[in-house]
C-alpha atoms as a PDB file:
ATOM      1  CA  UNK A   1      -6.835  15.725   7.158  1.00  0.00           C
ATOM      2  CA  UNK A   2      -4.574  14.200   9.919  1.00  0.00           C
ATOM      3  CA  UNK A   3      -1.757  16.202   8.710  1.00  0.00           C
ATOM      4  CA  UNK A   4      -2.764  19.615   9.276  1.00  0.00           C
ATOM      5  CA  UNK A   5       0.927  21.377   9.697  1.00  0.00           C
ATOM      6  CA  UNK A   6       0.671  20.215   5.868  1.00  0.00           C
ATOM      7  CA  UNK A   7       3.560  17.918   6.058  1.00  0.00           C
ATOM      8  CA  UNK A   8       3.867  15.822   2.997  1.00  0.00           C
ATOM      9  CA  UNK A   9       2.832  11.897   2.782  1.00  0.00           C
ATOM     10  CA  UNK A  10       5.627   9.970   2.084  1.00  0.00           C
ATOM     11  CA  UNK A  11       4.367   6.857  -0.445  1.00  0.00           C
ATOM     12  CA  UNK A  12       5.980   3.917  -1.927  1.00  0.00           C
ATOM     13  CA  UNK A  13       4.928   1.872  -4.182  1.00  0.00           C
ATOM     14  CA  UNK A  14       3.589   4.859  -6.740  1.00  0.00           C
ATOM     15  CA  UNK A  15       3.647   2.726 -10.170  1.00  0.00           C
ATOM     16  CA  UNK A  16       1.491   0.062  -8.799  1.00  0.00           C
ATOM     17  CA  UNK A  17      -2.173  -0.346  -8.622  1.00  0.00           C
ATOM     18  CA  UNK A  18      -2.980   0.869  -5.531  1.00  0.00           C
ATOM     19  CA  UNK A  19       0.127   3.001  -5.341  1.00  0.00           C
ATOM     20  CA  UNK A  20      -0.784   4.948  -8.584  1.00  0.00           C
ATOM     21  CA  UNK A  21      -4.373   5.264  -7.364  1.00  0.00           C
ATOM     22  CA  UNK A  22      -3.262   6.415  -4.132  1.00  0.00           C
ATOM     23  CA  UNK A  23      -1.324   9.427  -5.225  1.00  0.00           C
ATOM     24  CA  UNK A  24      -3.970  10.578  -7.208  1.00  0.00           C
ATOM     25  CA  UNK A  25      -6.442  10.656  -4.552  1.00  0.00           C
ATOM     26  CA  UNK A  26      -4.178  12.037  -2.401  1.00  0.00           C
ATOM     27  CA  UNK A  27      -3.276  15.189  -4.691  1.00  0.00           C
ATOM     28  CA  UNK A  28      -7.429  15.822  -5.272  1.00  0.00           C
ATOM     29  CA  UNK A  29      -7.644  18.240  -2.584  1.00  0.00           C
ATOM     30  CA  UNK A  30      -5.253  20.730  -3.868  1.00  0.00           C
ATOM     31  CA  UNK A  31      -4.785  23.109  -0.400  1.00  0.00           C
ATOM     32  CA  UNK A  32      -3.667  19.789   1.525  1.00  0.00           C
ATOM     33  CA  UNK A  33       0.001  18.186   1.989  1.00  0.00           C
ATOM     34  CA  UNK A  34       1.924  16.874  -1.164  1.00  0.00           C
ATOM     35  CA  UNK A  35       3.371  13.803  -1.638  1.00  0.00           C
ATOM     36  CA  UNK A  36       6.747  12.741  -1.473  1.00  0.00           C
ATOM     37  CA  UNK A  37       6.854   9.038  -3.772  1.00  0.00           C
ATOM     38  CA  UNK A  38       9.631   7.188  -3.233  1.00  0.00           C
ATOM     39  CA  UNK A  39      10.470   5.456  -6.796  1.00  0.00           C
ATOM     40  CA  UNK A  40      12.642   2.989  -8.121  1.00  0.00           C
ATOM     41  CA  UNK A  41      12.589   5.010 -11.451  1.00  0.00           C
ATOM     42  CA  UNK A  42      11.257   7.869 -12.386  1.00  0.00           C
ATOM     43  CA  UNK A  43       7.471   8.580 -12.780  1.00  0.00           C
ATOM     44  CA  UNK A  44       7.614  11.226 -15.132  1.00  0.00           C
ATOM     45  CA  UNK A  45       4.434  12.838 -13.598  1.00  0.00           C
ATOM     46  CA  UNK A  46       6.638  15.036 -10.479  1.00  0.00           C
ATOM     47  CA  UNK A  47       6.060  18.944  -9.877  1.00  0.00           C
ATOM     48  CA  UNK A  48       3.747  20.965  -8.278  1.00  0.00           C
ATOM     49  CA  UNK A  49       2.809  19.051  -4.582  1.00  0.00           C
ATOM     50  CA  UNK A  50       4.407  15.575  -5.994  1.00  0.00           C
ATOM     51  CA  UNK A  51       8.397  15.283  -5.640  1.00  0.00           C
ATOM     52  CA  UNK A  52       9.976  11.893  -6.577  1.00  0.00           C
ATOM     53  CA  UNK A  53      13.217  10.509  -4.475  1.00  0.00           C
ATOM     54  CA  UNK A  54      14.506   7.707  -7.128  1.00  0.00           C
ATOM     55  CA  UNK A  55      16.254   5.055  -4.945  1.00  0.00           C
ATOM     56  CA  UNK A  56      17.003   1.469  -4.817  1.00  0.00           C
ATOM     57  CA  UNK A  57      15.032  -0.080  -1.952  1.00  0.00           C
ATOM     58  CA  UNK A  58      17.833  -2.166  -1.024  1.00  0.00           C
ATOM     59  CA  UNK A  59      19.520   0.683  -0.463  1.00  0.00           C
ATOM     60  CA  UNK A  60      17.684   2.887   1.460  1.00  0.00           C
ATOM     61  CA  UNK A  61      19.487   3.672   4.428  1.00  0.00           C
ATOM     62  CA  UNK A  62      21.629   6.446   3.054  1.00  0.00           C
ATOM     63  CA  UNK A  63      18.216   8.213   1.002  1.00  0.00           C
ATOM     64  CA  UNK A  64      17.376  11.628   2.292  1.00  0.00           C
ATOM     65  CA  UNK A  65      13.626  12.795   2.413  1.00  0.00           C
ATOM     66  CA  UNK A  66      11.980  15.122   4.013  1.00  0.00           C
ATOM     67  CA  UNK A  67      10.229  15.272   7.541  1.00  0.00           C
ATOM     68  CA  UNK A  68       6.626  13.448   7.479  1.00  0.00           C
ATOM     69  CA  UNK A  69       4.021  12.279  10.073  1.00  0.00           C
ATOM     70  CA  UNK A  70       2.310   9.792   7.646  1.00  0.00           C
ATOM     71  CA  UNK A  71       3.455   7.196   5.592  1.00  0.00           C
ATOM     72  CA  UNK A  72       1.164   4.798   2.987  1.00  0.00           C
ATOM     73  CA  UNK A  73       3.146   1.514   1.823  1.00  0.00           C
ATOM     74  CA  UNK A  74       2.055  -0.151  -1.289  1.00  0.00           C
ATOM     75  CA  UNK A  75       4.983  -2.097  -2.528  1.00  0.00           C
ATOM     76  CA  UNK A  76       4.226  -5.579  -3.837  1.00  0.00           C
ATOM     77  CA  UNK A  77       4.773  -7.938  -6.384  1.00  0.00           C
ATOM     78  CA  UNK A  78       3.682 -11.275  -7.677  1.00  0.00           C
ATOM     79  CA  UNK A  79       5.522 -14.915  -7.490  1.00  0.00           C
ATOM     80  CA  UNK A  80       5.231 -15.166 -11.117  1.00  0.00           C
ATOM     81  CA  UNK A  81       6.453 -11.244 -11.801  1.00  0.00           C
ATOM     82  CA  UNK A  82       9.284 -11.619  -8.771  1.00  0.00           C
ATOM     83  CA  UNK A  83      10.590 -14.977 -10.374  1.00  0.00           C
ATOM     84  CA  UNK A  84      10.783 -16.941  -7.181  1.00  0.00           C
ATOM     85  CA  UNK A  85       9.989 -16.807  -3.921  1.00  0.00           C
ATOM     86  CA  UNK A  86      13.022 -15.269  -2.647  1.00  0.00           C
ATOM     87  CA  UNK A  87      12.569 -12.569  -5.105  1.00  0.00           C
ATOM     88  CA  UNK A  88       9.096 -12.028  -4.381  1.00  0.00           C
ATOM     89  CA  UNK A  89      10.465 -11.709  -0.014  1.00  0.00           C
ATOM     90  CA  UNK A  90      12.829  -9.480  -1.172  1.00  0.00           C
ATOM     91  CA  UNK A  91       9.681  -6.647  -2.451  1.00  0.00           C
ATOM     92  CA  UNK A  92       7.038  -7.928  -0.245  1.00  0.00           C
ATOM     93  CA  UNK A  93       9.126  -7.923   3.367  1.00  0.00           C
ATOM     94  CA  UNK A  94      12.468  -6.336   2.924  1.00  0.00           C
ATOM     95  CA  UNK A  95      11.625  -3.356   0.524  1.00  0.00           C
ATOM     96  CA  UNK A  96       8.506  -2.851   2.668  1.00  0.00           C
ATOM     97  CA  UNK A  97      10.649  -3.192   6.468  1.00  0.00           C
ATOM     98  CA  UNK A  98      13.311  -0.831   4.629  1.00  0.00           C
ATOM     99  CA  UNK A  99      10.550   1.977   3.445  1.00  0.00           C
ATOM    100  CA  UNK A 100       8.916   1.451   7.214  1.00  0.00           C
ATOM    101  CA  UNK A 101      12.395   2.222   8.644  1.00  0.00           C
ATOM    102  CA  UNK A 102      13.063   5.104   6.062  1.00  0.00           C
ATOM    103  CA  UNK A 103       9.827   6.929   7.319  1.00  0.00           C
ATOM    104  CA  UNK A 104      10.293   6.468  10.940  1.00  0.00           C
ATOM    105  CA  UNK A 105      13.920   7.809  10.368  1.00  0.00           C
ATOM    106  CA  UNK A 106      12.168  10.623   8.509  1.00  0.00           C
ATOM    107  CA  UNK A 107       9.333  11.394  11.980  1.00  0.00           C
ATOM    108  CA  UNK A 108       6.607   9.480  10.802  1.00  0.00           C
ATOM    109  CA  UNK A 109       4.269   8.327  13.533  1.00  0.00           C
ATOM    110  CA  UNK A 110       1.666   6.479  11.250  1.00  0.00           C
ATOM    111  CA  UNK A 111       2.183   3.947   8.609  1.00  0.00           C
ATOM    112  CA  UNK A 112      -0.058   2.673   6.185  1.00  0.00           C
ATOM    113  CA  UNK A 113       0.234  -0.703   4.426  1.00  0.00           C
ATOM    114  CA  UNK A 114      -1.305  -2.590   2.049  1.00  0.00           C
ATOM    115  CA  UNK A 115      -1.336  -6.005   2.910  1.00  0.00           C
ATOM    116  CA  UNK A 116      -3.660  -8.831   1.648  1.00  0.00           C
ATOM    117  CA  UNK A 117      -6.333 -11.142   2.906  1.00  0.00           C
ATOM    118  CA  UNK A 118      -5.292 -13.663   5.326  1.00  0.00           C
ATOM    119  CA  UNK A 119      -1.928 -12.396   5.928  1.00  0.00           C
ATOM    120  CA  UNK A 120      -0.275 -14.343   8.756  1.00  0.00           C
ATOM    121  CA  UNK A 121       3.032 -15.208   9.769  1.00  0.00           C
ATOM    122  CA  UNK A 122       2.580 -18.929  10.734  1.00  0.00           C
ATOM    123  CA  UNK A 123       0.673 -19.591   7.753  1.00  0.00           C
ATOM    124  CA  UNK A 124       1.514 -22.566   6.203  1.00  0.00           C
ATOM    125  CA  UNK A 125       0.912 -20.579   2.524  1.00  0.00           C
ATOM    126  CA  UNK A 126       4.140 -18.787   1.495  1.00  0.00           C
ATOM    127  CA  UNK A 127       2.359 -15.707   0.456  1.00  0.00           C
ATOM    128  CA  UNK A 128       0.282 -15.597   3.387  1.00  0.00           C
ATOM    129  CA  UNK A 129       3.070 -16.125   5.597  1.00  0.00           C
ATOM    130  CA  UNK A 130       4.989 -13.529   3.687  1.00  0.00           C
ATOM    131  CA  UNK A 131       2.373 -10.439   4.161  1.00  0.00           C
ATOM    132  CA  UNK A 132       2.076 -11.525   7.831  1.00  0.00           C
ATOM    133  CA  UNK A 133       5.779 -11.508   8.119  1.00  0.00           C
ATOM    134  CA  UNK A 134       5.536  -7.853   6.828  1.00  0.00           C
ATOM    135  CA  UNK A 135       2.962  -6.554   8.915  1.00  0.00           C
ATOM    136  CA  UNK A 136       5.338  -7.680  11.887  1.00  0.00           C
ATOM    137  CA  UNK A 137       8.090  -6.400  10.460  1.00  0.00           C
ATOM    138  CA  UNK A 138       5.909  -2.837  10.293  1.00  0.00           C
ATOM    139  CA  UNK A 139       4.564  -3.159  13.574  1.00  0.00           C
ATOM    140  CA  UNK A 140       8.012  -3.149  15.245  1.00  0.00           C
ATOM    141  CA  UNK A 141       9.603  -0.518  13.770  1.00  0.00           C
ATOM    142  CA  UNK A 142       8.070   2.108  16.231  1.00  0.00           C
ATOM    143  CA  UNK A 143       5.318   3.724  14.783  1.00  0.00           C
ATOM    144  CA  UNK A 144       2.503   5.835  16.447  1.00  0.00           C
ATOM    145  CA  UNK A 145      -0.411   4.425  14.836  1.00  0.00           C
ATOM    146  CA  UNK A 146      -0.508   1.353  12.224  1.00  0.00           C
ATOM    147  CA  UNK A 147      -3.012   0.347   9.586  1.00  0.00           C
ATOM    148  CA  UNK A 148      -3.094  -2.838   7.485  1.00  0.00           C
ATOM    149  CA  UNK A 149      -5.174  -2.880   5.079  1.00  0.00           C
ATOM    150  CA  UNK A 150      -6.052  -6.900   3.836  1.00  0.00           C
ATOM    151  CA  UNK A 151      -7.757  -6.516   0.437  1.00  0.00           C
ATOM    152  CA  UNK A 152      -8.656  -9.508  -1.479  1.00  0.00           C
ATOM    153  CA  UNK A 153      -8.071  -9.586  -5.236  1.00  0.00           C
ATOM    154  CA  UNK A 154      -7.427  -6.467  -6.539  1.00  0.00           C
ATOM    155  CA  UNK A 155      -8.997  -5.007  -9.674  1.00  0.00           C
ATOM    156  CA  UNK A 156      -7.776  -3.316 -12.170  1.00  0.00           C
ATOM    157  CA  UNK A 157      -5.888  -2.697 -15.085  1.00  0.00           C
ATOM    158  CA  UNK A 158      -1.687  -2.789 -14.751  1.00  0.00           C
ATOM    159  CA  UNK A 159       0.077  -1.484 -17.932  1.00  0.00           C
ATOM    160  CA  UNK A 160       2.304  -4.892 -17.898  1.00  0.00           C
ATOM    161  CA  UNK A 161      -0.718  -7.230 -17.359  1.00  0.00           C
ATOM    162  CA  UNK A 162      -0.372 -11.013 -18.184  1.00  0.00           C
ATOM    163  CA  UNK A 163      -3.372 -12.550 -20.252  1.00  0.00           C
ATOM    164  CA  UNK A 164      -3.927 -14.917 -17.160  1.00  0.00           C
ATOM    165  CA  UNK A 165      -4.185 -11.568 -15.083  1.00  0.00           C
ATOM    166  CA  UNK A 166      -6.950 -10.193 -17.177  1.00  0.00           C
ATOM    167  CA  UNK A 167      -8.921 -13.055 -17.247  1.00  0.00           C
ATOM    168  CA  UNK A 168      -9.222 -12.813 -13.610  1.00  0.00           C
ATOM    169  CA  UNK A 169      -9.892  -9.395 -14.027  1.00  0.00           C
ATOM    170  CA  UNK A 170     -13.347 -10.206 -16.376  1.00  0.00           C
ATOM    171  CA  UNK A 171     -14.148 -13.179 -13.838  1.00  0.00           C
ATOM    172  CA  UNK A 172     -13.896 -11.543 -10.916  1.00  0.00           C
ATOM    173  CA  UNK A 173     -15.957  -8.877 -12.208  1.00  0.00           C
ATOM    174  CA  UNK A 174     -18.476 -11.384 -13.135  1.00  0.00           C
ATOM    175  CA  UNK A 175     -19.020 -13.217  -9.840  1.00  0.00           C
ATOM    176  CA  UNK A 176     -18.432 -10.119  -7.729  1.00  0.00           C
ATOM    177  CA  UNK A 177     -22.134  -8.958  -7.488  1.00  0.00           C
ATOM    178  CA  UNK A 178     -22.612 -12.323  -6.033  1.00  0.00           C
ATOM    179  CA  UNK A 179     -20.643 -12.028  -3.011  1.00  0.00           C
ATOM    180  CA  UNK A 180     -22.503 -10.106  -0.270  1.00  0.00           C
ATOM    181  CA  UNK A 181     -22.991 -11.164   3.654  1.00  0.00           C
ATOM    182  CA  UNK A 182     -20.324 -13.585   4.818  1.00  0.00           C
ATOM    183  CA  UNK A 183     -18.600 -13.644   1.101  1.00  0.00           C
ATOM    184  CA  UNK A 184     -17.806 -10.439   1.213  1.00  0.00           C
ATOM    185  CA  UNK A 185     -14.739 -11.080   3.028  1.00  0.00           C
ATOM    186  CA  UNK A 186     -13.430 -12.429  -0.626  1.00  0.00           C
ATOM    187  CA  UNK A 187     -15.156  -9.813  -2.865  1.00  0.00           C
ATOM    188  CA  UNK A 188     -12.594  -8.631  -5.449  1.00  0.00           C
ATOM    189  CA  UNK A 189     -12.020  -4.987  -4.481  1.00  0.00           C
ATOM    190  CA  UNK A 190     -10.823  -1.756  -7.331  1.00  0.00           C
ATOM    191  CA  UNK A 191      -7.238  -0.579  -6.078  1.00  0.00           C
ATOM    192  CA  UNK A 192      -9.287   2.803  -6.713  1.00  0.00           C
ATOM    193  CA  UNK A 193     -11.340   1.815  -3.348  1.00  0.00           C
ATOM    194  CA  UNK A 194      -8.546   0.634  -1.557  1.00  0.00           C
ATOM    195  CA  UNK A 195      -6.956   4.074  -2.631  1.00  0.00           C
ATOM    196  CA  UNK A 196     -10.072   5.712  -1.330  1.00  0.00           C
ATOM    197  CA  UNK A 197      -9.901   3.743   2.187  1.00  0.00           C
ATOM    198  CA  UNK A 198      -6.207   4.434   2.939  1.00  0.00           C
ATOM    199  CA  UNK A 199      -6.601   8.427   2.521  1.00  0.00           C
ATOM    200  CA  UNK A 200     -10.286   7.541   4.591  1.00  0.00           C
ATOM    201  CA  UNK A 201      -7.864   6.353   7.288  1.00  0.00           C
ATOM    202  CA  UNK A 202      -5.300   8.918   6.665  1.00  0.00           C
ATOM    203  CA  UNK A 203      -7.414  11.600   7.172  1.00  0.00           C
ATOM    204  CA  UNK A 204      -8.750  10.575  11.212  1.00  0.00           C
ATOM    205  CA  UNK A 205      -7.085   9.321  14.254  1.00  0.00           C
ATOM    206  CA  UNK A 206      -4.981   6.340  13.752  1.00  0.00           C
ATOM    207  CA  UNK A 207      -3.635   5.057  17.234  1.00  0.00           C
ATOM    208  CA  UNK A 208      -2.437   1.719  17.748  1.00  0.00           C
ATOM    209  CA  UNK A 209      -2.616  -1.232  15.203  1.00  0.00           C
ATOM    210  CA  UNK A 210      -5.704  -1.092  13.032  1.00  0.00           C
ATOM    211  CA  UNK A 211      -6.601  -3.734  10.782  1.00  0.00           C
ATOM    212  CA  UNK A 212      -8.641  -2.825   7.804  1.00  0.00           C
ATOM    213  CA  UNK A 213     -10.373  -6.081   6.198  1.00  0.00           C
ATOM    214  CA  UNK A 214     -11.652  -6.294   2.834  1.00  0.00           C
ATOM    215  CA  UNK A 215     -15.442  -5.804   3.754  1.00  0.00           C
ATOM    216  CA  UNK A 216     -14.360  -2.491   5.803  1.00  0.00           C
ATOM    217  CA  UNK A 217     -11.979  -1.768   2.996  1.00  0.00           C
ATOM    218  CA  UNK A 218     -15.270  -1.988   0.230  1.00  0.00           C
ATOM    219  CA  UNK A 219     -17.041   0.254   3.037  1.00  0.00           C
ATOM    220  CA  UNK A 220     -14.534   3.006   3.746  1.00  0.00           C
ATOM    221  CA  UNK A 221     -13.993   3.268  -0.153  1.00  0.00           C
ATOM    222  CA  UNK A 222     -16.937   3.697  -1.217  1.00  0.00           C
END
């Protein structure tokens, strides 16, 4: 690992898909760094090498944690579950610029985000536009090193999933054998493999801005 003072990883975005997946990965190798998750309630899974700090992402400048040199974002919502686009900004850009700036405060050289396939800030699709506009916002904040990672849709199972959710699940499923050569650039990925290529990443050299499509994302994860 990248971290070999043994300096925790700071991670937000710990009750989510890829978050969830993420922690757990990253708490396998039980003589590496623990995990510091920044929540917006509590997990009920902290001790041992995972602490929670229980904030309000809106109001993060004030929240203590301690020093890191690596930090893995995966904070994001829906337009449906956010209730309207400005709702939806205020996870997808302005929790995630807050978290960046909360990790830099806290030494981190190396950020981590997950981001989504065919982010771009002059897109003329909202969400598009939106994860572009946060991969900016990530990319000026000072860091080292930055990864974004641009899955396409994510599998897997969320405790609060819609029925429409779940049916995309089974379809997706369905169709993804299919997709190989140029399609895999849309090939429905498990948040478990995403999980799998952000601690892939974690664990080299990370210099720069690095972005991780979803056919290197389906590699690295394997």
């Amino acid at each position: 690992m990248e971290n070999q003072d043994l300096t925790p990883f700071l991670v937000a975005g710990a009750s989510g898909l890829v978050g969830g997946a993420l922690v757990r990965r990253l708490l396998e190798d039980e003589t590496g760094p623990g995990v510091v998750a920044v929540v917006r309630r509590p997990l009920g899974g902290a001790g041992g090498r995972l602490t929670e700090v229980v904030a309000d992402f809106g109001r993060l400048e004030g929240v203590a944690v301690p020093p890191v040199r690596t930090a893995l974002c995966a904070l994001g919502t829906t337009i449906a579950r956010a209730g309207s686009e400005v709702a939806f900004r205020a996870v997808d850009v302005e929790a995630v610029a807050a978290f960046a700036r909360l990790a830099r405060r806290a030494g981190a050289t190396r950020f981590l985000l997950v981001s989504a396939l065919g982010a771009d800030p002059r897109s003329r699709v909202f969400y598009n536009r939106t994860k572009g506009e946060a991969e900016e916002t990530v990319k000026s904040v000072g860091f080292d090193g930055v990864a974004l990672f641009r899955p396409s849709l994510l599998v897997g199972e969320r405790a609060d999933s819609r029925p429409a959710e779940r049916a995309a699940i089974v379809v997706s499923g369905l169709v993804s054998w299919a997709m190989a050569g140029p399609l895999a650039r849309w090939k429905p990925v498990p948040s478990e493999v995403v999980a799998a290529a952000m601690v892939a990443v974690a664990g080299g050299v990370l210099a720069g801005v690095r972005i991780v499509e979803n056919d290197e994302i389906h590699r690295l994860g394997a």
